[in-house]
C-alpha atoms as a PDB file:
ATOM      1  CA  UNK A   1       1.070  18.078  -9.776  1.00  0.00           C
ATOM      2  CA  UNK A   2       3.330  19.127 -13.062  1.00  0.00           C
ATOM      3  CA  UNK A   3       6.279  17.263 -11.982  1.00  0.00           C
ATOM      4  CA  UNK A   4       7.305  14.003 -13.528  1.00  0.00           C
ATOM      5  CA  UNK A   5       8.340  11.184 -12.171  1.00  0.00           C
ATOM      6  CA  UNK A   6      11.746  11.116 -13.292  1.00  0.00           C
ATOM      7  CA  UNK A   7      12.464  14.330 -11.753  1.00  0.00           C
ATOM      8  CA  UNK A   8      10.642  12.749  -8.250  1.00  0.00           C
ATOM      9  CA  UNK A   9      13.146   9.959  -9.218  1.00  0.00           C
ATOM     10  CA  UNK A  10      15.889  11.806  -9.646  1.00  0.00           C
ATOM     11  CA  UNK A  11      16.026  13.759  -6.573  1.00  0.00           C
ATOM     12  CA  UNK A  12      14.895  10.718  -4.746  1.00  0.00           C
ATOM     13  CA  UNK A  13      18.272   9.638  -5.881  1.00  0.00           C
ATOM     14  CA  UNK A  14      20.317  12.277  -4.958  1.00  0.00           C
ATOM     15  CA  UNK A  15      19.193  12.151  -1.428  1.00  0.00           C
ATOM     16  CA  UNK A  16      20.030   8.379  -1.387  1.00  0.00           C
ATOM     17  CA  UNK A  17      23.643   9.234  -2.085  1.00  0.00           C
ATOM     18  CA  UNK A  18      24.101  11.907   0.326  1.00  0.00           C
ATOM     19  CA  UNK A  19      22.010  11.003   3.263  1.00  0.00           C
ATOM     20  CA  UNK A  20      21.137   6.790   3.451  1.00  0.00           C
ATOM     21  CA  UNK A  21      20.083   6.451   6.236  1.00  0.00           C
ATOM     22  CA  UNK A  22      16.821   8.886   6.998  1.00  0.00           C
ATOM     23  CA  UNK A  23      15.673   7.574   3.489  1.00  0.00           C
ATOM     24  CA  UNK A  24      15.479   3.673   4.169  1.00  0.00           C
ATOM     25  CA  UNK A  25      15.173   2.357   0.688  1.00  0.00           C
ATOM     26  CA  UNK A  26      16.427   2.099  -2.604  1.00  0.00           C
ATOM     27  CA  UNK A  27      13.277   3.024  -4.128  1.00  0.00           C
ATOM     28  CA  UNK A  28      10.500   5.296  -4.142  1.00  0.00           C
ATOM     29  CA  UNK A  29       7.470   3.988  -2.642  1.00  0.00           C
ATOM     30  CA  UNK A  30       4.893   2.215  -5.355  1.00  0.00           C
ATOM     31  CA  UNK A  31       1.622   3.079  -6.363  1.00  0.00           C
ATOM     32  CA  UNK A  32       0.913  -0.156  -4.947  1.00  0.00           C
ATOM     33  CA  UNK A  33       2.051   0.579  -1.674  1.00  0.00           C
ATOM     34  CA  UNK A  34       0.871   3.947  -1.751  1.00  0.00           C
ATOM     35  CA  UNK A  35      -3.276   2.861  -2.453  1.00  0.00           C
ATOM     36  CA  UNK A  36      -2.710   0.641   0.712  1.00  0.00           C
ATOM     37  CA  UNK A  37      -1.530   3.715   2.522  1.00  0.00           C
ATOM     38  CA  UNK A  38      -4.733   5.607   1.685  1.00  0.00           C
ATOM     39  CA  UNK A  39      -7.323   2.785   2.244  1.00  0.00           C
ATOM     40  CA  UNK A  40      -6.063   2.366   5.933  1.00  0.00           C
ATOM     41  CA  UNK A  41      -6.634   5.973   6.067  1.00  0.00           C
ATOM     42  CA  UNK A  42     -10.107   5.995   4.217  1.00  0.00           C
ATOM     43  CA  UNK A  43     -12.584   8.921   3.019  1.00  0.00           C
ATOM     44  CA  UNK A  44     -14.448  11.068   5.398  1.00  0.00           C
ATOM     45  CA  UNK A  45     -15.050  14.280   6.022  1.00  0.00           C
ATOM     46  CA  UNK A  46     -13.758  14.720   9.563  1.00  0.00           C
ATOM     47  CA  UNK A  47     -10.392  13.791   8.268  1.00  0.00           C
ATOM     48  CA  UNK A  48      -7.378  15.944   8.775  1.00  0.00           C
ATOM     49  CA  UNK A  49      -4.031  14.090   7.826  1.00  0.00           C
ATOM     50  CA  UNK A  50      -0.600  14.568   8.871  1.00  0.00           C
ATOM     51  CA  UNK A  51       1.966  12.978   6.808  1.00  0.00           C
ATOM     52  CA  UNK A  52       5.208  12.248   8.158  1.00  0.00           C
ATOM     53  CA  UNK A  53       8.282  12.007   6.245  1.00  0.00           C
ATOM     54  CA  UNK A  54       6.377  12.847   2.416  1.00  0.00           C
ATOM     55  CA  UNK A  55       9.785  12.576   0.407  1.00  0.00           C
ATOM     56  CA  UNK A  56       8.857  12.978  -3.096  1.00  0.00           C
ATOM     57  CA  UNK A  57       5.102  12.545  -2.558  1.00  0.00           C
ATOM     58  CA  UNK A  58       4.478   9.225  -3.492  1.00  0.00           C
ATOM     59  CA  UNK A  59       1.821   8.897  -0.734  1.00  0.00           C
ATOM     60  CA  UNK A  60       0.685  12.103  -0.359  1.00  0.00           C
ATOM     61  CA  UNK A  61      -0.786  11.734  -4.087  1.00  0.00           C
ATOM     62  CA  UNK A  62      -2.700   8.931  -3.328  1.00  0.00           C
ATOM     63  CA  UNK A  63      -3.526  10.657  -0.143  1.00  0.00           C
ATOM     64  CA  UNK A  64      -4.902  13.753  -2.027  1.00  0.00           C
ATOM     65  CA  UNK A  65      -6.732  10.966  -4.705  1.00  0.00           C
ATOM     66  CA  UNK A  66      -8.409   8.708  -1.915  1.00  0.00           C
ATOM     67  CA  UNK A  67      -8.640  10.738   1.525  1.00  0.00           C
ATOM     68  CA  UNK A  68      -8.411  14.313   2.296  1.00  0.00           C
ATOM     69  CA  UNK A  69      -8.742  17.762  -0.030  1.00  0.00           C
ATOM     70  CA  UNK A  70      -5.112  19.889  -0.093  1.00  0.00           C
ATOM     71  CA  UNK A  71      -6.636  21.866   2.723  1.00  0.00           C
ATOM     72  CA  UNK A  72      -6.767  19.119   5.273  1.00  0.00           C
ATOM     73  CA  UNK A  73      -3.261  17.929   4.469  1.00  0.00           C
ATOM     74  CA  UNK A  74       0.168  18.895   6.272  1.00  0.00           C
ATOM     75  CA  UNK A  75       3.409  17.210   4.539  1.00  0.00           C
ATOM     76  CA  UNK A  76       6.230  17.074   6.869  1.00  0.00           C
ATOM     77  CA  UNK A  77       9.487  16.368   5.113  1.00  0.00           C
ATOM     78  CA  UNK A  78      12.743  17.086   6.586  1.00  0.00           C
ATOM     79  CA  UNK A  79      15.343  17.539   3.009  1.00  0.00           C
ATOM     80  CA  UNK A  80      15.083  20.866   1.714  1.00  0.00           C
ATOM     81  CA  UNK A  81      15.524  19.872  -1.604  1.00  0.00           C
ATOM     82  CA  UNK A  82      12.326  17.286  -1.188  1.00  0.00           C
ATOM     83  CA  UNK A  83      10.075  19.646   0.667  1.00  0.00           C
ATOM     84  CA  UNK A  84      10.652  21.975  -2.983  1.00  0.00           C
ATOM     85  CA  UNK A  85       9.675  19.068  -5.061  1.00  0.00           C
ATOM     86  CA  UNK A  86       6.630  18.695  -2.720  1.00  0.00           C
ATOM     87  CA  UNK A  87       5.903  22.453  -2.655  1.00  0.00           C
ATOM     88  CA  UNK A  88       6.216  22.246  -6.862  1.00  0.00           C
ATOM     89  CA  UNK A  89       3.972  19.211  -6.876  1.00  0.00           C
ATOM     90  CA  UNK A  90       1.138  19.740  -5.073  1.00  0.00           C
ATOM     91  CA  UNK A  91      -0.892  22.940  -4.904  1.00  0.00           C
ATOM     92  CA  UNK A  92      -2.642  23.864  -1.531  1.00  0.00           C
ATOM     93  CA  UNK A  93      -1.018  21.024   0.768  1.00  0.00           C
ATOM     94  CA  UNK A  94       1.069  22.559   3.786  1.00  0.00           C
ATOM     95  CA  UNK A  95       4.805  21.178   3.247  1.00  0.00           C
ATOM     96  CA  UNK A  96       6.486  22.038   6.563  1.00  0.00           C
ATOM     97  CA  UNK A  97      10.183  21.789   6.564  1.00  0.00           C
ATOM     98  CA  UNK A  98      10.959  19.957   9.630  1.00  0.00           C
ATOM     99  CA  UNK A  99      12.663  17.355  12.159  1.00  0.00           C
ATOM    100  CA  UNK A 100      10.519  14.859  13.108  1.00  0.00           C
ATOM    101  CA  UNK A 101      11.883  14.484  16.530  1.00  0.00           C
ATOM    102  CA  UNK A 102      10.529  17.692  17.194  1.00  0.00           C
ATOM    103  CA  UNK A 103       6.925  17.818  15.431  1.00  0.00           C
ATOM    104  CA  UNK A 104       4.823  18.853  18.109  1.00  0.00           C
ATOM    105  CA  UNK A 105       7.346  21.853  18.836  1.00  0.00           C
ATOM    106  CA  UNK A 106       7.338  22.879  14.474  1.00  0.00           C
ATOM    107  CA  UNK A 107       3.690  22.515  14.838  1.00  0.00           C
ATOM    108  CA  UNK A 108       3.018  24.823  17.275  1.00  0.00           C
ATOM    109  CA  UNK A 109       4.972  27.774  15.758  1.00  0.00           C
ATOM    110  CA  UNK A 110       2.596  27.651  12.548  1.00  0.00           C
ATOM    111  CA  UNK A 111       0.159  29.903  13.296  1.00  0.00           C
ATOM    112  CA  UNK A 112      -3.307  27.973  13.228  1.00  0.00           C
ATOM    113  CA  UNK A 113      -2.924  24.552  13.523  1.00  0.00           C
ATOM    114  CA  UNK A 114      -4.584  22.801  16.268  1.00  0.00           C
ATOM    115  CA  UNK A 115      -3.131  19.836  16.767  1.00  0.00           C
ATOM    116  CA  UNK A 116      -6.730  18.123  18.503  1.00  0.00           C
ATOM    117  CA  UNK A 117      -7.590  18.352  14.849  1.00  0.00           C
ATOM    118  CA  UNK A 118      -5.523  15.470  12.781  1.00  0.00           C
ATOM    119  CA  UNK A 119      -7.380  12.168  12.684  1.00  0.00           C
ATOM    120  CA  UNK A 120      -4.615  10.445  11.006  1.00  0.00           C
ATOM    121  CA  UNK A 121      -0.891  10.214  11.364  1.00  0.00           C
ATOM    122  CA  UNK A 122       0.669   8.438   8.114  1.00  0.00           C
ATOM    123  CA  UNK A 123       4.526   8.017   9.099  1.00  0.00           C
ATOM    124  CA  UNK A 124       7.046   7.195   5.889  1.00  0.00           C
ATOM    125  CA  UNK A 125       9.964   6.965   8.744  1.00  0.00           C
ATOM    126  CA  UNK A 126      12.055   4.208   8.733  1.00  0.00           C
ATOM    127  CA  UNK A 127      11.813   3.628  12.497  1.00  0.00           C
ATOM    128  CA  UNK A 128      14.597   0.199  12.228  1.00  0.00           C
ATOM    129  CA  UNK A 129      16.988   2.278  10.428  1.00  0.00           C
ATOM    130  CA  UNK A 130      17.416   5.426  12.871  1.00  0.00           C
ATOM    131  CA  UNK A 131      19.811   5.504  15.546  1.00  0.00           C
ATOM    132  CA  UNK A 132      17.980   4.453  19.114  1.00  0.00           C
ATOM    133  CA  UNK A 133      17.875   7.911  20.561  1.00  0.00           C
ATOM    134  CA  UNK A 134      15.932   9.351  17.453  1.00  0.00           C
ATOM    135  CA  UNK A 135      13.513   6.929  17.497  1.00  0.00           C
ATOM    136  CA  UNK A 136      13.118   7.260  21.113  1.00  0.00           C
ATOM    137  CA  UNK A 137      12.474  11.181  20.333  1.00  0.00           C
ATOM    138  CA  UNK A 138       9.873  10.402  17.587  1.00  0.00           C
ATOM    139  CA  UNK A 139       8.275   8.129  19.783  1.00  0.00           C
ATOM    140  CA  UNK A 140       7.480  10.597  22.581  1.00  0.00           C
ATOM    141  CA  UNK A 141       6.018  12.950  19.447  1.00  0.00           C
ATOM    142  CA  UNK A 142       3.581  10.385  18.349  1.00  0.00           C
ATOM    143  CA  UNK A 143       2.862  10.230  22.121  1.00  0.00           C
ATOM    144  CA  UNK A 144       1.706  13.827  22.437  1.00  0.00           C
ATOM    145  CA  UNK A 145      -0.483  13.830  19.458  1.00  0.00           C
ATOM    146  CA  UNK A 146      -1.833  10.695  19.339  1.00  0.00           C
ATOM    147  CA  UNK A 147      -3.299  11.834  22.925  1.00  0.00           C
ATOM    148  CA  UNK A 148      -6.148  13.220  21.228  1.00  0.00           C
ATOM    149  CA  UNK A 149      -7.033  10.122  19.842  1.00  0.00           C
ATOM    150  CA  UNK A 150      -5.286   9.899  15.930  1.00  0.00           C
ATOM    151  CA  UNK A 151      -4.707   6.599  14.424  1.00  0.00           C
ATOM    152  CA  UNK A 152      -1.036   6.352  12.907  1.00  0.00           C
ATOM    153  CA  UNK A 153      -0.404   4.755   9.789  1.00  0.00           C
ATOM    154  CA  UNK A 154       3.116   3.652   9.869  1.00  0.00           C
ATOM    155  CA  UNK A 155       4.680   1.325   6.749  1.00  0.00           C
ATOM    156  CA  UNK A 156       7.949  -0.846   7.385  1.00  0.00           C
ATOM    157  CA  UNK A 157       9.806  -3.384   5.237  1.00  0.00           C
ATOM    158  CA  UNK A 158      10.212  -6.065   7.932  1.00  0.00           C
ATOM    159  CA  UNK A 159       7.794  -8.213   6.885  1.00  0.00           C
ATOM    160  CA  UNK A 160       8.098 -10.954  10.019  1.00  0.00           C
ATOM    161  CA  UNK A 161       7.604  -8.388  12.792  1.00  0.00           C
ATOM    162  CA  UNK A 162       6.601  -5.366  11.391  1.00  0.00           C
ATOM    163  CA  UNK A 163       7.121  -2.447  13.712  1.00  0.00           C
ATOM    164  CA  UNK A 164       5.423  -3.450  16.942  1.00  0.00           C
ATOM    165  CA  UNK A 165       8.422  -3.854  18.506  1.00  0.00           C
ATOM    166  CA  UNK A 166       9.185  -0.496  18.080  1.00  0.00           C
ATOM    167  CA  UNK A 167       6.116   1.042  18.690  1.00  0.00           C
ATOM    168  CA  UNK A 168       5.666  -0.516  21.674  1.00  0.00           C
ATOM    169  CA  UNK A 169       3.696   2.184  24.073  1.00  0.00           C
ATOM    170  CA  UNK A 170       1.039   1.762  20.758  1.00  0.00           C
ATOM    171  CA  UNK A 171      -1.749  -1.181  20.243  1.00  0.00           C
ATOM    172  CA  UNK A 172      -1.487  -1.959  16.406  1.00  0.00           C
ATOM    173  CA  UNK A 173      -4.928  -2.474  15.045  1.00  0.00           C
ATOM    174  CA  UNK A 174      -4.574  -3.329  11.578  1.00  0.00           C
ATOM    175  CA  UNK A 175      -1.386  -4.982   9.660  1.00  0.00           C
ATOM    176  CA  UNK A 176      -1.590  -5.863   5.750  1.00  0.00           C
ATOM    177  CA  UNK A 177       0.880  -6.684   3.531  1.00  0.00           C
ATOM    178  CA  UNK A 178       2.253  -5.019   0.184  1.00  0.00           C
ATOM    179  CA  UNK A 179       4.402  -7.051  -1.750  1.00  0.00           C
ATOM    180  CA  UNK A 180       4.074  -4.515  -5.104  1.00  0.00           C
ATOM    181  CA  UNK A 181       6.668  -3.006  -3.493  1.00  0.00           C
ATOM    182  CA  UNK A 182      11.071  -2.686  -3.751  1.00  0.00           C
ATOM    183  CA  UNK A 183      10.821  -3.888  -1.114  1.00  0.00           C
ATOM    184  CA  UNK A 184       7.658  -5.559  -0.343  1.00  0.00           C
ATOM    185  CA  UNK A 185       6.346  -3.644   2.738  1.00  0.00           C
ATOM    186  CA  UNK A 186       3.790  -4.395   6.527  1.00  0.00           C
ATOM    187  CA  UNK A 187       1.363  -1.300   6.551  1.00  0.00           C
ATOM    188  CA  UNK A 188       0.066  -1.002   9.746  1.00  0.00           C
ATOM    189  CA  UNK A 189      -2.697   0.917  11.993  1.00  0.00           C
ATOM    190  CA  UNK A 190      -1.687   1.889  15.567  1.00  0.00           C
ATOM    191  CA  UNK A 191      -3.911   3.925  18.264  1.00  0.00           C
ATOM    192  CA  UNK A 192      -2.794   4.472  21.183  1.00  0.00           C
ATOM    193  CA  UNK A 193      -2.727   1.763  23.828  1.00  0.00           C
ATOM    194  CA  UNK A 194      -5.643   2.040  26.788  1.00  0.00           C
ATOM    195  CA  UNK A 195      -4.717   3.791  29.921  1.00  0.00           C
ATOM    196  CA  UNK A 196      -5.280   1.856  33.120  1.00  0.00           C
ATOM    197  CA  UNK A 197      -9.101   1.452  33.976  1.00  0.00           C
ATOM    198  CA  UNK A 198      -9.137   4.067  37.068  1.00  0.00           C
ATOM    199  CA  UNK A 199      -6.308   6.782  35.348  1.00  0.00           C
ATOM    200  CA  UNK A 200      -9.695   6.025  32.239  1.00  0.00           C
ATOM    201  CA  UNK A 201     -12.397   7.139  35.129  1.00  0.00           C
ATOM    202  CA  UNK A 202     -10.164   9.681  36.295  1.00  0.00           C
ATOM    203  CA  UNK A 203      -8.828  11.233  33.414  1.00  0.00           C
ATOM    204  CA  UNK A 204     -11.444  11.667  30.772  1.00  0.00           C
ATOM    205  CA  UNK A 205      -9.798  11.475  27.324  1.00  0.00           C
ATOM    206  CA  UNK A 206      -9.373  14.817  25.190  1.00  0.00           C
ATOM    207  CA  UNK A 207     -12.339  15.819  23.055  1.00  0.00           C
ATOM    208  CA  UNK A 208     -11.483  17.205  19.321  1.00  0.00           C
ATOM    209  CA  UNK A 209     -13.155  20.339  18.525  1.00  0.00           C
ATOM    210  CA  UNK A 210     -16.512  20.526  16.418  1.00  0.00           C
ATOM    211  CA  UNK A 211     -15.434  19.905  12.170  1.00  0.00           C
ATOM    212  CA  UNK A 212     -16.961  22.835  11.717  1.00  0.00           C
ATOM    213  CA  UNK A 213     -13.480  24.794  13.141  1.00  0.00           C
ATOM    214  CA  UNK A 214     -11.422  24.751   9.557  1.00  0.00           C
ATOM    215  CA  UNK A 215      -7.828  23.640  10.365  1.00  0.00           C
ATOM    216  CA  UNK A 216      -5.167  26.537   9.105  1.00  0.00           C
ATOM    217  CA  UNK A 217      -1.854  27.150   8.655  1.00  0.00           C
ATOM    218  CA  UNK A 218       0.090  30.354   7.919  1.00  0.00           C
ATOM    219  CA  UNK A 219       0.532  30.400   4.142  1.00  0.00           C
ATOM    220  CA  UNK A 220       4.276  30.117   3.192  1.00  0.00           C
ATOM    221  CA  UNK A 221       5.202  29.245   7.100  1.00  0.00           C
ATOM    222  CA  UNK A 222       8.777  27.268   7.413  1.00  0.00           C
ATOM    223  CA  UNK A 223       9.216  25.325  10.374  1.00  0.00           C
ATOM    224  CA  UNK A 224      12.507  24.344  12.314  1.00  0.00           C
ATOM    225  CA  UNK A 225      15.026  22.201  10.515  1.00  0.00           C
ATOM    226  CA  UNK A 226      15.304  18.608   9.939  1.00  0.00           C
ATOM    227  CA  UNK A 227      15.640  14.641  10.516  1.00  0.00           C
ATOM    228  CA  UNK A 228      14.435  10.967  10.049  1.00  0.00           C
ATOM    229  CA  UNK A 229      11.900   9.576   7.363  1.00  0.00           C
ATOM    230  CA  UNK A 230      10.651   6.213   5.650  1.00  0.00           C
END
């Protein structure tokens, strides 16, 4: 974790310029923001995280400090020039270059990830800013692997409805606010929302494997190219 800040700044900044709309902010998230992150995702050693949209890796340090080893970490981060920040930053996490309308499809050409694995989704999109038919996309992602029974973590800076609106095939759990943030931000927890009582009795929900299985992924591995983040 050599880098600086300024340089995280900096090519925080340059993406701003050239692509506005995937980044969804002006700013960098806080340390603030980023704590609040990690204690809806908590400590425990059945935890395997997959973060969303890292950017300069503003979470995924408190991540690292709070929640999960580098091992049980995958950063997803769709700029090329962010995913080599992340890859000069943080020793041992998994920074997979890659579109996250099509996550489930760049997970499952890394050799050795097991997607019944992740107990935690933490999302940096910015879900209000992305055209409709992305966010439909992403949506149908979170679908498939919150099916084995994740929680997502998903931040958003409208403060009055937060993003239940559109998350709306999810049940949000848990919703706190951040206001050491530019701008102040809603974390919130989302599971999936409960099936129908006789597709429940019919349809017995997935079953993750034993924590015993370690949760790999081909050293050096790139993944497809990229899209959306907040």
């Amino acid at each position: 974790m050599g880098m600086t800040w300024f340089k995280a700044l900096a090519v925080f900044g340059q993406e701003l310029m050239t692509n506005p709309r995937p980044i969804g902010a002006a700013c960098p998230s806080s340390p603030g923001l980023a704590r609040r992150v990690a204690r809806m995702v908590g400590k425990s050693p059945d935890h395997y995280v997959l973060e969303i949209g890292a950017g300069t890796g503003a979470i995924t340090a408190a991540l690292l400090r709070d929640c999960v080893p580098a091992h049980r970490l995958i950063a997803v981060e769709r700029s090329p020039s962010m995913v080599q920040l992340l890859r000069q930053r943080f020793d041992g996490v998994r920074v997979v270059e890659a579109d996250a309308c099509e996550l489930t499809a760049a997970l499952s050409a890394i050799k050795g990830v097991d997607p019944r694995r992740i107990t935690h989704i933490v999302s940096s999109l910015p879900l209000r800013s992305l055209l409709p038919e992305q966010v439909e996309k992403i949506t149908r992602e979170f679908c498939k692997l919150m099916a084995y029974g994740p929680q997502l973590v998903q931040y958003t800076y409208n403060l009055r409805q937060g993003s239940g609106e559109v998350l709306a095939n999810f049940r949000r759990s848990v919703s706190s606010l951040v206001w050491l943030n530019l701008p102040p931000a809603r974390v919130e927890v989302f599971c999936a929302a409960p099936a129908p009582a006789l597709s429940q009795r019919s349809s017995p929900k997935p079953r993750r494997p034993s924590s015993a299985t370690p949760f790999l992924l081909a050293s050096g591995a790139k993944a497809v190219n990229a899209s959306p983040r907040h």
